[in-house]
Protein backbone atom coordinates (compact mmCIF):
# COMPACT_ATOMS: atom_id res chain seq x y z
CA UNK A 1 -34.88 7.39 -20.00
CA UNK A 2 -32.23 4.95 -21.71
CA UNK A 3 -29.16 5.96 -23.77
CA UNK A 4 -28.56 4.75 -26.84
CA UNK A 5 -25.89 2.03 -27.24
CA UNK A 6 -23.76 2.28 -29.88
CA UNK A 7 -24.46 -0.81 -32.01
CA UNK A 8 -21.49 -3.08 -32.79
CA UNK A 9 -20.72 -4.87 -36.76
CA UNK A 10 -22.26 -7.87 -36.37
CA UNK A 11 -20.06 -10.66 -38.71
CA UNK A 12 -22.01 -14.18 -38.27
CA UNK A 13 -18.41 -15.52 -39.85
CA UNK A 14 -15.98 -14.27 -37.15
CA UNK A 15 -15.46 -15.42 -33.73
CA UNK A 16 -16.03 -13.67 -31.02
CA UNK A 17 -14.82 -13.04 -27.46
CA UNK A 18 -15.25 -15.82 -25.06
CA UNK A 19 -16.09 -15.31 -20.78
CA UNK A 20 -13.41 -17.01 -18.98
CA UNK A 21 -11.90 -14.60 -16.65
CA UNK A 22 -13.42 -14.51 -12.92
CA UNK A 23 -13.06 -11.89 -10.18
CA UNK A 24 -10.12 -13.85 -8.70
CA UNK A 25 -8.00 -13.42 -12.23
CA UNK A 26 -9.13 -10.21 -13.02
CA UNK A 27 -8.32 -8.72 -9.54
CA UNK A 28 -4.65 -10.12 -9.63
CA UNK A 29 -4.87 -8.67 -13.56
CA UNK A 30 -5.55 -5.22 -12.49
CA UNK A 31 -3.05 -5.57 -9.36
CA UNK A 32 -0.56 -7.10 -11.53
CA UNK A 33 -0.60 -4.13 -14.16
CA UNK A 34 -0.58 -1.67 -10.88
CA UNK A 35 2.09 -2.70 -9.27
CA UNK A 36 4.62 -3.81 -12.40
CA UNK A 37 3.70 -0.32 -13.82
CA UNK A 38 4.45 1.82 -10.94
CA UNK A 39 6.28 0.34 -7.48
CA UNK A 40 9.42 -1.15 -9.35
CA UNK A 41 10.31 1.19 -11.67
CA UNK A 42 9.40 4.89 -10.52
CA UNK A 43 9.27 4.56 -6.93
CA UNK A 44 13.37 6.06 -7.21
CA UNK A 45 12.02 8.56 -9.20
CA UNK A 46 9.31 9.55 -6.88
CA UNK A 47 11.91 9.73 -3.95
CA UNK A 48 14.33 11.94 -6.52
CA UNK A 49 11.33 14.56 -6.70
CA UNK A 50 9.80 14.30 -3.77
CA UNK A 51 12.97 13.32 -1.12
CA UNK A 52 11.97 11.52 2.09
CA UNK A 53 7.67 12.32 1.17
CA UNK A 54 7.77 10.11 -1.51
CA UNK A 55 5.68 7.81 0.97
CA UNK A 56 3.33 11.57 0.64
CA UNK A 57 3.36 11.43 -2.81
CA UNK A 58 1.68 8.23 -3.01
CA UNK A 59 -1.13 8.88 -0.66
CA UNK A 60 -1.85 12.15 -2.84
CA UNK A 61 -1.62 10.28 -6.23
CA UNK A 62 -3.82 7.80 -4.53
CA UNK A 63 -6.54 10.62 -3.26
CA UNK A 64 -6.46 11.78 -7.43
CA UNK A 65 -7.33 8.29 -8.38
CA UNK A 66 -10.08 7.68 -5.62
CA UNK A 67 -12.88 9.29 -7.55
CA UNK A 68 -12.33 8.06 -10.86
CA UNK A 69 -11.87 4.71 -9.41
CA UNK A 70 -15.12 5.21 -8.33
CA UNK A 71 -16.36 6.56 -11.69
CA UNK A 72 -15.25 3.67 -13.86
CA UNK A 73 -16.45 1.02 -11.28
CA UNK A 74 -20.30 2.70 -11.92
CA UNK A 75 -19.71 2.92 -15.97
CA UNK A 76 -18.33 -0.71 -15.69
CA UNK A 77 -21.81 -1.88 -14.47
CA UNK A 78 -23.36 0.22 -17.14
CA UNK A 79 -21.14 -0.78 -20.10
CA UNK A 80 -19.40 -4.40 -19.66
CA UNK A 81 -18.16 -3.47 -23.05
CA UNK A 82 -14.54 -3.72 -25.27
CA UNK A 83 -12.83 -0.24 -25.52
CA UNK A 84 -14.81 0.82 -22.26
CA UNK A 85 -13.82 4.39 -22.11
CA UNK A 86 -15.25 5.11 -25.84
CA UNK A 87 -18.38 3.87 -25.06
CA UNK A 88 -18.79 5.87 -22.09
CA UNK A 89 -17.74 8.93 -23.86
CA UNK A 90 -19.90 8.04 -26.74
CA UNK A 91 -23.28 7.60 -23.83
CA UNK A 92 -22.44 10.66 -22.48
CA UNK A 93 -21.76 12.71 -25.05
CA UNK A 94 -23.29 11.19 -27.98
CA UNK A 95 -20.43 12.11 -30.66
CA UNK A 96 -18.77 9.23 -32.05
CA UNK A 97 -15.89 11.03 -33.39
CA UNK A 98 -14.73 12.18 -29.62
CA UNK A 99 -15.64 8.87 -28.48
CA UNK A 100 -13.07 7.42 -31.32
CA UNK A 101 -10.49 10.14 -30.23
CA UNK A 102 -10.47 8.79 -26.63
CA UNK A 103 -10.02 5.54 -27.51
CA UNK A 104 -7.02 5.81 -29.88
CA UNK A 105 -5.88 8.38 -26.76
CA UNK A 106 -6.18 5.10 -24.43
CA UNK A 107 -4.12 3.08 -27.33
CA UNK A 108 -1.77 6.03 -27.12
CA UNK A 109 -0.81 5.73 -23.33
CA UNK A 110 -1.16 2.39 -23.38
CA UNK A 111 1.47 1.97 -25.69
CA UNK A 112 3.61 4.47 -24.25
CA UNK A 113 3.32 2.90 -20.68
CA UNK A 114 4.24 -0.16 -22.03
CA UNK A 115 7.54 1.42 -23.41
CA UNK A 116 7.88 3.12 -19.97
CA UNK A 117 7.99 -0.24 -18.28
CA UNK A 118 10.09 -2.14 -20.77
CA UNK A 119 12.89 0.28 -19.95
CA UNK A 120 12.51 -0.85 -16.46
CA UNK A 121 13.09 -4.34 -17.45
CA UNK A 122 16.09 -3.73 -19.52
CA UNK A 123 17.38 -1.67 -16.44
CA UNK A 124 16.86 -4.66 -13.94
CA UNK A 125 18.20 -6.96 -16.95
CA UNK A 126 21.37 -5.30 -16.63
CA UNK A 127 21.85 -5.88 -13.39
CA UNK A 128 22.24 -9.62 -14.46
CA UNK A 129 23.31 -9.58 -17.42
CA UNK A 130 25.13 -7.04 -19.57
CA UNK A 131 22.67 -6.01 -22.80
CA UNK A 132 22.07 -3.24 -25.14
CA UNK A 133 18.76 -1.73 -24.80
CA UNK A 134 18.05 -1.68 -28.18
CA UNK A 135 18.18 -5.64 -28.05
CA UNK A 136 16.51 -5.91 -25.05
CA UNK A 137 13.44 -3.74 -25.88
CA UNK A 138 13.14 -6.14 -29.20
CA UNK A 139 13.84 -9.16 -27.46
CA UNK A 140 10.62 -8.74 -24.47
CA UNK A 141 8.19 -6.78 -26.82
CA UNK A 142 8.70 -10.42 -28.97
CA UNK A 143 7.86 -12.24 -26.40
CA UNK A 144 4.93 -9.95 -25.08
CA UNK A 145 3.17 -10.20 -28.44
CA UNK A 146 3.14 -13.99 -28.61
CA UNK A 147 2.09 -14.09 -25.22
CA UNK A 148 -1.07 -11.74 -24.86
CA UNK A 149 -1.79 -13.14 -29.05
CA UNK A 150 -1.97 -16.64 -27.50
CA UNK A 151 -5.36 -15.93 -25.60
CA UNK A 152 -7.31 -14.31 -23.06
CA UNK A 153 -7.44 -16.78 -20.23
CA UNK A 154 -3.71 -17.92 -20.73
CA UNK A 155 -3.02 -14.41 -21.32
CA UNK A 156 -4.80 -13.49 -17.80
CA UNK A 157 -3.76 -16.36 -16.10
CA UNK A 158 0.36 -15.89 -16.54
CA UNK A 159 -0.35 -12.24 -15.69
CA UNK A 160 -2.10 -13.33 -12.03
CA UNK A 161 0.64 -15.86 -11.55
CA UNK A 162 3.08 -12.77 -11.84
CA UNK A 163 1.09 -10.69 -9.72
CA UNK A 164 1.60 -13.08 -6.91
CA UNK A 165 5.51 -13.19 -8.08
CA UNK A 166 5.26 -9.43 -7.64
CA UNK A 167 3.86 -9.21 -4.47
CA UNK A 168 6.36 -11.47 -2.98
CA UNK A 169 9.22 -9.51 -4.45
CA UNK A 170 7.79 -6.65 -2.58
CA UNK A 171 7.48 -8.05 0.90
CA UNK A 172 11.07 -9.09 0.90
CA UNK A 173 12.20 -5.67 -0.13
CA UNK A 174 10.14 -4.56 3.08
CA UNK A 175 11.22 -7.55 5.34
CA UNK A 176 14.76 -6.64 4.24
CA UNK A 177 14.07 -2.95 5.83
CA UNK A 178 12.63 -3.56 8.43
CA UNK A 179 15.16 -2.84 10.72
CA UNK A 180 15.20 1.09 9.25
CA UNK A 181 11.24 0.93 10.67
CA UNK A 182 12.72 2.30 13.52
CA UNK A 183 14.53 4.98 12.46
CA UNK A 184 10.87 6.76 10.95
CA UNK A 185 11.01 9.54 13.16
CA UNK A 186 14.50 10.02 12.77
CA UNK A 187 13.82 10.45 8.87
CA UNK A 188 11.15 12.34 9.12
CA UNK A 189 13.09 14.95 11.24
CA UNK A 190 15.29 15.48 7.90
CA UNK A 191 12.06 15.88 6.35
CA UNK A 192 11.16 18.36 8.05
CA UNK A 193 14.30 20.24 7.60
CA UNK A 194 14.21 19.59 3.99
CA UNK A 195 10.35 20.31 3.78
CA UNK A 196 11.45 24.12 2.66
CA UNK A 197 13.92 23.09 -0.01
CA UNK A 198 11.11 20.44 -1.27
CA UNK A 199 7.52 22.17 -0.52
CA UNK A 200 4.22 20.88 -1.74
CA UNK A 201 5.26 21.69 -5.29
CA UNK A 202 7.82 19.13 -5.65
CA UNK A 203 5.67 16.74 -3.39
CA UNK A 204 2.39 16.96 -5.60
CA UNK A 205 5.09 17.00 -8.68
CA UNK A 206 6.04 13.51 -7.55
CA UNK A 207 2.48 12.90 -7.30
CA UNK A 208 2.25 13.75 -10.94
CA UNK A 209 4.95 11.09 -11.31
CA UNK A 210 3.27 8.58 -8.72
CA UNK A 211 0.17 8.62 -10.18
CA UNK A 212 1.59 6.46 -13.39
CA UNK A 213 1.93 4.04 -10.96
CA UNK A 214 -1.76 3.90 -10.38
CA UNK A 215 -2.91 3.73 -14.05
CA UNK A 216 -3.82 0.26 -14.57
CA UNK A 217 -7.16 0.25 -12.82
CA UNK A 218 -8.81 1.28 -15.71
CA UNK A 219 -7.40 -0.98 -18.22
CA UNK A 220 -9.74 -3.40 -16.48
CA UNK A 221 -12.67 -2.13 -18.36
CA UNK A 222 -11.57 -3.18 -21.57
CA UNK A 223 -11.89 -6.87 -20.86
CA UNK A 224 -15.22 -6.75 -19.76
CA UNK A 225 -16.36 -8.76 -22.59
CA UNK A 226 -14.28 -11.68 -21.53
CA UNK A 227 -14.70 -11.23 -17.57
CA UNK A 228 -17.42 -13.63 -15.93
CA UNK A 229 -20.64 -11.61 -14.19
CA UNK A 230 -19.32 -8.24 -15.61
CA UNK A 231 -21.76 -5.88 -13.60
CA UNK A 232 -21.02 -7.59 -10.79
CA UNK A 233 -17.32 -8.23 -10.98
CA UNK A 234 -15.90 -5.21 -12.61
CA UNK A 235 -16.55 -2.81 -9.92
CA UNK A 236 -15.53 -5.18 -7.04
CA UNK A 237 -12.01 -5.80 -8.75
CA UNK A 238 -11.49 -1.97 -9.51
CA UNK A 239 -11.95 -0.98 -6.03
CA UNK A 240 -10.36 -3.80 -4.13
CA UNK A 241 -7.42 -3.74 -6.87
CA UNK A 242 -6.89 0.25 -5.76
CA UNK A 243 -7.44 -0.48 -1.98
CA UNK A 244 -4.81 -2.83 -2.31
CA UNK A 245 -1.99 -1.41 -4.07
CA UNK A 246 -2.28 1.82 -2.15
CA UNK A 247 -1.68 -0.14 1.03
CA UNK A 248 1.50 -2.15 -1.07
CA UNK A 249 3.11 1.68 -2.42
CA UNK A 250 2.65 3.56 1.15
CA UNK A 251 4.75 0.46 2.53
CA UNK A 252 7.30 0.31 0.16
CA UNK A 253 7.65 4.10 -0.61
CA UNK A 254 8.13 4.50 2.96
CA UNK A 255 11.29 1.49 3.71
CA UNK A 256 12.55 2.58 0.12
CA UNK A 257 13.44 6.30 1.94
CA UNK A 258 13.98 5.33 4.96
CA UNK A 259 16.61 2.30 3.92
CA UNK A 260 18.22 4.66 1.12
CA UNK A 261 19.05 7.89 0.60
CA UNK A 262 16.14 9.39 -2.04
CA UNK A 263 19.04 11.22 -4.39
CA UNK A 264 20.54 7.77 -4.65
CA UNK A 265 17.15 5.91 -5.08
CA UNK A 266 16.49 8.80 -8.29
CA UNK A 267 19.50 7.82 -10.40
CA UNK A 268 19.00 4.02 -9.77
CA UNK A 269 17.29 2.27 -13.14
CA UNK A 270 17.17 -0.81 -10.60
CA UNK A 271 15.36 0.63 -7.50
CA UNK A 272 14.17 -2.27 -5.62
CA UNK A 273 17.55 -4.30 -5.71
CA UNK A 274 19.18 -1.05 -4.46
CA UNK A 275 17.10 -0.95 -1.56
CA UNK A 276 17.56 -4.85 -1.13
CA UNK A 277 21.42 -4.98 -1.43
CA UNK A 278 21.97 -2.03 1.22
CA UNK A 279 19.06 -3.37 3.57
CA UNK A 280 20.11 -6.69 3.33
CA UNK A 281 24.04 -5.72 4.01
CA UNK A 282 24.90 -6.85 0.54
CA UNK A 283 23.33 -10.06 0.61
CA UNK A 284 22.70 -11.21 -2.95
CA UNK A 285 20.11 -9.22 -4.98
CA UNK A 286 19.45 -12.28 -7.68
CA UNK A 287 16.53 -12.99 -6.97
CA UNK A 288 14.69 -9.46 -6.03
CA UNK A 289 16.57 -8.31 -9.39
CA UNK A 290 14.75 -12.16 -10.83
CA UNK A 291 11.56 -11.20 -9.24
CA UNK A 292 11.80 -7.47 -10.41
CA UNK A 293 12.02 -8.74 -14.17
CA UNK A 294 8.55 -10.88 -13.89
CA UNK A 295 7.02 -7.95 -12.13
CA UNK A 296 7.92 -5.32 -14.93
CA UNK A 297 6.78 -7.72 -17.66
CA UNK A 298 3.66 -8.03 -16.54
CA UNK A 299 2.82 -4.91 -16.26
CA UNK A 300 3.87 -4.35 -20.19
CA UNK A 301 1.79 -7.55 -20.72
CA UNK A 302 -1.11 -6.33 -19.36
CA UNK A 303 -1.08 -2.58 -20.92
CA UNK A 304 -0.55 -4.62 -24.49
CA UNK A 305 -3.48 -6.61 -23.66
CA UNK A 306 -5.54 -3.89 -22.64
CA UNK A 307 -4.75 -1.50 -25.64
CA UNK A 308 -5.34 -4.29 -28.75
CA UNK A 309 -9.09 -4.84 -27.40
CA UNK A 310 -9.62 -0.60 -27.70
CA UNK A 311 -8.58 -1.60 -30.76
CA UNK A 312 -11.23 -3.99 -30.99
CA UNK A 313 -13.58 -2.53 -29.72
CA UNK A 314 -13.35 0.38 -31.69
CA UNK A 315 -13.42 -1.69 -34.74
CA UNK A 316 -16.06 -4.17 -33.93
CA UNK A 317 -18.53 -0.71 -33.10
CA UNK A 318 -17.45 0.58 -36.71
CA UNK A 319 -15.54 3.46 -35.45
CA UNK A 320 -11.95 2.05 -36.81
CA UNK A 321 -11.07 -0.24 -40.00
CA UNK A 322 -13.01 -3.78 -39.58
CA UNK A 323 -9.49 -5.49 -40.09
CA UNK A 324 -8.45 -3.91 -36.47
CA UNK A 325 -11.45 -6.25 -34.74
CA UNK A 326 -10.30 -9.60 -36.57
CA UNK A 327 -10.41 -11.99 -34.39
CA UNK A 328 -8.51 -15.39 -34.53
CA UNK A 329 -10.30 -18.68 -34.59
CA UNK A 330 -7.77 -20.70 -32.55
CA UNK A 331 -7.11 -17.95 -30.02
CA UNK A 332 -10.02 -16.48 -29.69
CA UNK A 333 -7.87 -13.05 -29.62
CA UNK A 334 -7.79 -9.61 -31.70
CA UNK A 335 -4.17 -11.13 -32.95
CA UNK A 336 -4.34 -7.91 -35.78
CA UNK A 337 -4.62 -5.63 -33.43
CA UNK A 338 -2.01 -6.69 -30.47
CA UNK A 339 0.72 -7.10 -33.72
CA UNK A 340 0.03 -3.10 -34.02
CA UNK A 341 0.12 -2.08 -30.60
CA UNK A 342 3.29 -4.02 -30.12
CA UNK A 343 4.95 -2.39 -32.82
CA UNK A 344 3.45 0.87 -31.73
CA UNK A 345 5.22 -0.19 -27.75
CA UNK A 346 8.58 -1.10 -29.37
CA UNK A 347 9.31 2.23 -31.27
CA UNK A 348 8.13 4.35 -28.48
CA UNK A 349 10.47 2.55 -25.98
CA UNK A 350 13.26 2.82 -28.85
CA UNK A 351 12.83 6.68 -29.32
CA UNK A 352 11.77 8.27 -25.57
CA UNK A 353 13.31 7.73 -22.14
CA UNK A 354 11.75 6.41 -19.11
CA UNK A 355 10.73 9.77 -17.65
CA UNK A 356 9.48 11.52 -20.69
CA UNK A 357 7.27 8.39 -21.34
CA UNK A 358 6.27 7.83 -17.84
CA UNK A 359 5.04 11.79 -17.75
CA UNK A 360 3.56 12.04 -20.90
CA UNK A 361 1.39 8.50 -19.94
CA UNK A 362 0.07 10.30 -16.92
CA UNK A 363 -0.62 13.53 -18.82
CA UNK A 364 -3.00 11.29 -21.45
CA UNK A 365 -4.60 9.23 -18.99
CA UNK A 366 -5.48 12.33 -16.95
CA UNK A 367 -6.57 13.97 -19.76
CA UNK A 368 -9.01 10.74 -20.54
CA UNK A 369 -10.49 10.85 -16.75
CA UNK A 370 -11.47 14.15 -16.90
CA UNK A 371 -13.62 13.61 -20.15
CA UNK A 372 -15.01 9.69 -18.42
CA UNK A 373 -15.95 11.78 -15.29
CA UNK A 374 -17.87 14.54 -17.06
CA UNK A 375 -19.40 12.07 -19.11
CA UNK A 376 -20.84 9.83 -15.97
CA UNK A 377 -22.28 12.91 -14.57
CA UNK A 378 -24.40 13.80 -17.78
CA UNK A 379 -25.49 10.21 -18.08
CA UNK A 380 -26.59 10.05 -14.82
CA UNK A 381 -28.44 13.01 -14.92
CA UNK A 382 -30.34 11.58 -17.89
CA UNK A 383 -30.42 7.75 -16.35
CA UNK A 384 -29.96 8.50 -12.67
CA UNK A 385 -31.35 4.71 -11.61
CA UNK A 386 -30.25 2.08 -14.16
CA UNK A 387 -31.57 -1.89 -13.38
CA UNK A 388 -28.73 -4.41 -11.20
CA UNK A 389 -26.12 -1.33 -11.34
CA UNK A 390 -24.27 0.12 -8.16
CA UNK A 391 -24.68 3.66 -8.32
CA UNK A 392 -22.50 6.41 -6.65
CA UNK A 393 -23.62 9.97 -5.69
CA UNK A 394 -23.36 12.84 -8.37
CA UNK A 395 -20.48 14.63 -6.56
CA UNK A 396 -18.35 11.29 -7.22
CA UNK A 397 -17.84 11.97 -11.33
CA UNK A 398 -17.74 15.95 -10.45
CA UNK A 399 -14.97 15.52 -8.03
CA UNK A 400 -12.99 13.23 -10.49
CA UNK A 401 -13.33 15.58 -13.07
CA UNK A 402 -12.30 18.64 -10.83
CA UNK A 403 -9.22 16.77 -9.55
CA UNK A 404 -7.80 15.29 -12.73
CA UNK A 405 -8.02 18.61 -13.90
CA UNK A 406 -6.42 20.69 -11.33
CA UNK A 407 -3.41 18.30 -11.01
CA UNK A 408 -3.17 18.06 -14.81
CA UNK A 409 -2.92 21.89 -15.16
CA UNK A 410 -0.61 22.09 -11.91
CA UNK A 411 2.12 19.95 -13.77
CA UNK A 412 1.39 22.01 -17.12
CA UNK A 413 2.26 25.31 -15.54
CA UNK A 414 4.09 24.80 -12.52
């Protein structure tokens, strides 16, 4: 039995979306949005919550995000659509108005993760060069718009050339430590000690807070119509994109503790060059603090990106005003629609702190996995073997949804 597809506007006299992005780019584009979102601005905050199991922390936040991983790499395959998420609620439930509601829910935390990370650049900013905030959040959300409104493939291809600039920065935080390697069971000892002052409450509470540093994954989806071999590529990228950057955060969460005391690391708005400068016995910290800014950008980037074609999406399938899908003829972008999500970033970063947006990003996307899980399991109980599409086992969507819940109403009354 097939599902209905929800059929898009079709306007002969507006460009469309063009294929250029391979697995290689759209890998280092999830990766890229990953790591900026997550490793060099909350891992501090993590360590603040969770003390010397941050590293703990992770590998929970990472265990939430498994199954939904999982999830979205099957719907992926399913639906190489624009405004992903949507569509899969729309398949699975078949009500376009909850389908619409996700999507503008994905806008939502899109936006407000972007605002999350643009405080982390302004923090890292500082530690170069003195600047308000308020000119700072003005001054990169600027230059974010005319980047992703220039186009896709230049759009992708600065954010993979970041990603690499990211991943760098992070193995000479954890070259800088490595020295501290030695001193893990020494650490741990404290941890031990402290283990009844922290508990598993405050450790799966800075999972809560870790697990923003996973989103990013699923902004992946939302390209799909400008991602080469879509069914084939989307899945692979999701899941090697996840394997990856849990292997980067476990590394980094653990030299960050072991290098710096966690109270320290939780008041720091420049994490990473904290650890560097006392690792590296106050050797210089221009160019982790350099490398910090292009990792934190692109992670802003990328959620900006991500969030104009829900936009899109949503528009092009008749679900939002037809203005929102515009797309340019020289760019071959929704320009429309990443001019309202940028303005959307900027006041959110210029009203809410880091924390309160970081929190209330993990509390929407959660809140969006739970309703993609459930939906997977009722479409594949009414298309359990769909042609050239990877499937997963039933339990995979069930445990999703039963995770994403269960942490979601741990942080909302614990």
């Amino acid at each position: 039995m097939r599902f209905r597809v929800a059929k898009p506007i079709v306007m002969n006299s507006q460009p469309s979306l063009i294929r250029t992005v391979s697995l290689p780019l759209l890998i280092f584009y999830g990766l890229g949005n990953i790591l900026g979102a997550g490793i060099y601005v909350l891992v501090g905050k993590v360590a603040g919550i969770a003390g010397f199991w941050a590293p703990l922390s992770f590998v929970v936040a990472s265990l939430i995000v498994a199954a939904s991983a999982f999830t979205y790499a099957e719907l992926s395959a399913r639906y190489p659509v624009s405004a992903g998420e949507s569509v899969y609620i729309f398949e699975g439930f078949g009500i376009s108005s909850l389908a619409t509601l996700v999507g503008l829910l994905l806008v939502l935390a899109g936006c407000v993760s972007s605002a999350a990370i643009a405080h982390g650049f302004v923090g890292y900013l500082n530690e170069l060069v003195p600047i308000s905030t308020s000119f700072g959040l003005v001054l990169l959300v600027v230059a974010l718009f005319s980047i992703a409104a220039w186009g896709i493939l230049q759009s992708v291809t600065i954010a993979a050339l970041l990603t690499v600039i990211e991943i760098v920065g992070l193995v000479m935080v954890v070259w800088a430590g490595r020295d501290h390697l030695g001193s893990i069971s020494e650490s741990f000892q404290l941890a031990e000690i402290s283990s009844s002052q922290v508990g598993m409450i405050a450790i799966f509470s800075g999972a809560f807070l870790a697990f923003y540093a996973y989103i990013g994954f699923e902004d992946m989806v939302n390209i799909a119509e400008e991602v080469k071999q879509p069914r084939r590529n989307m899945p692979l990228a999701i899941i090697i994109s996840l394997i990856v950057s849990t292997l980067i955060y476990v590394l980094v969460s653990l030299t960050a503790v072991l290098v710096v005391n966690p109270q320290q690391l939780a008041i720091s708005d420049a994490p990473l060059a904290l650890i560097y400068r006392i690792a590296g016995n106050g050797d210089s910290v221009l160019w982790i603090t350099v490398i910090s800014l292009f990792a934190v950008v692109n992670g802003a980037l990328i959620q900006i990106i991500m969030s104009a074609r829900v936009l899109y999406g949503l528009a092009n399938k008749g679900w939002l005003p037809s203005w929102l899908g515009r797309v340019s003829a020289t760019t071959h972008t929704p320009v429309v629609a990443t001019l309202v999500v940028s303005i959307a970033v900027l006041l959110a970063a210029l009203a809410l702190p880091l924390l309160e947006l970081a929190e209330m990003t993990s509390a929407l996307i959660l809140t969006i996995f739970v309703l993609v899980n459930v939906a997977l399991y009722r479409i594949k109980r009414k298309d359990p073997y769909p042609v050239n599409v990877q499937i997963y086992p039933l339990w995979v969507p069930l445990t999703g949804a039963a995770v994403s819940a269960g942490i979601l109403l741990f942080k909302w009354f614990v």
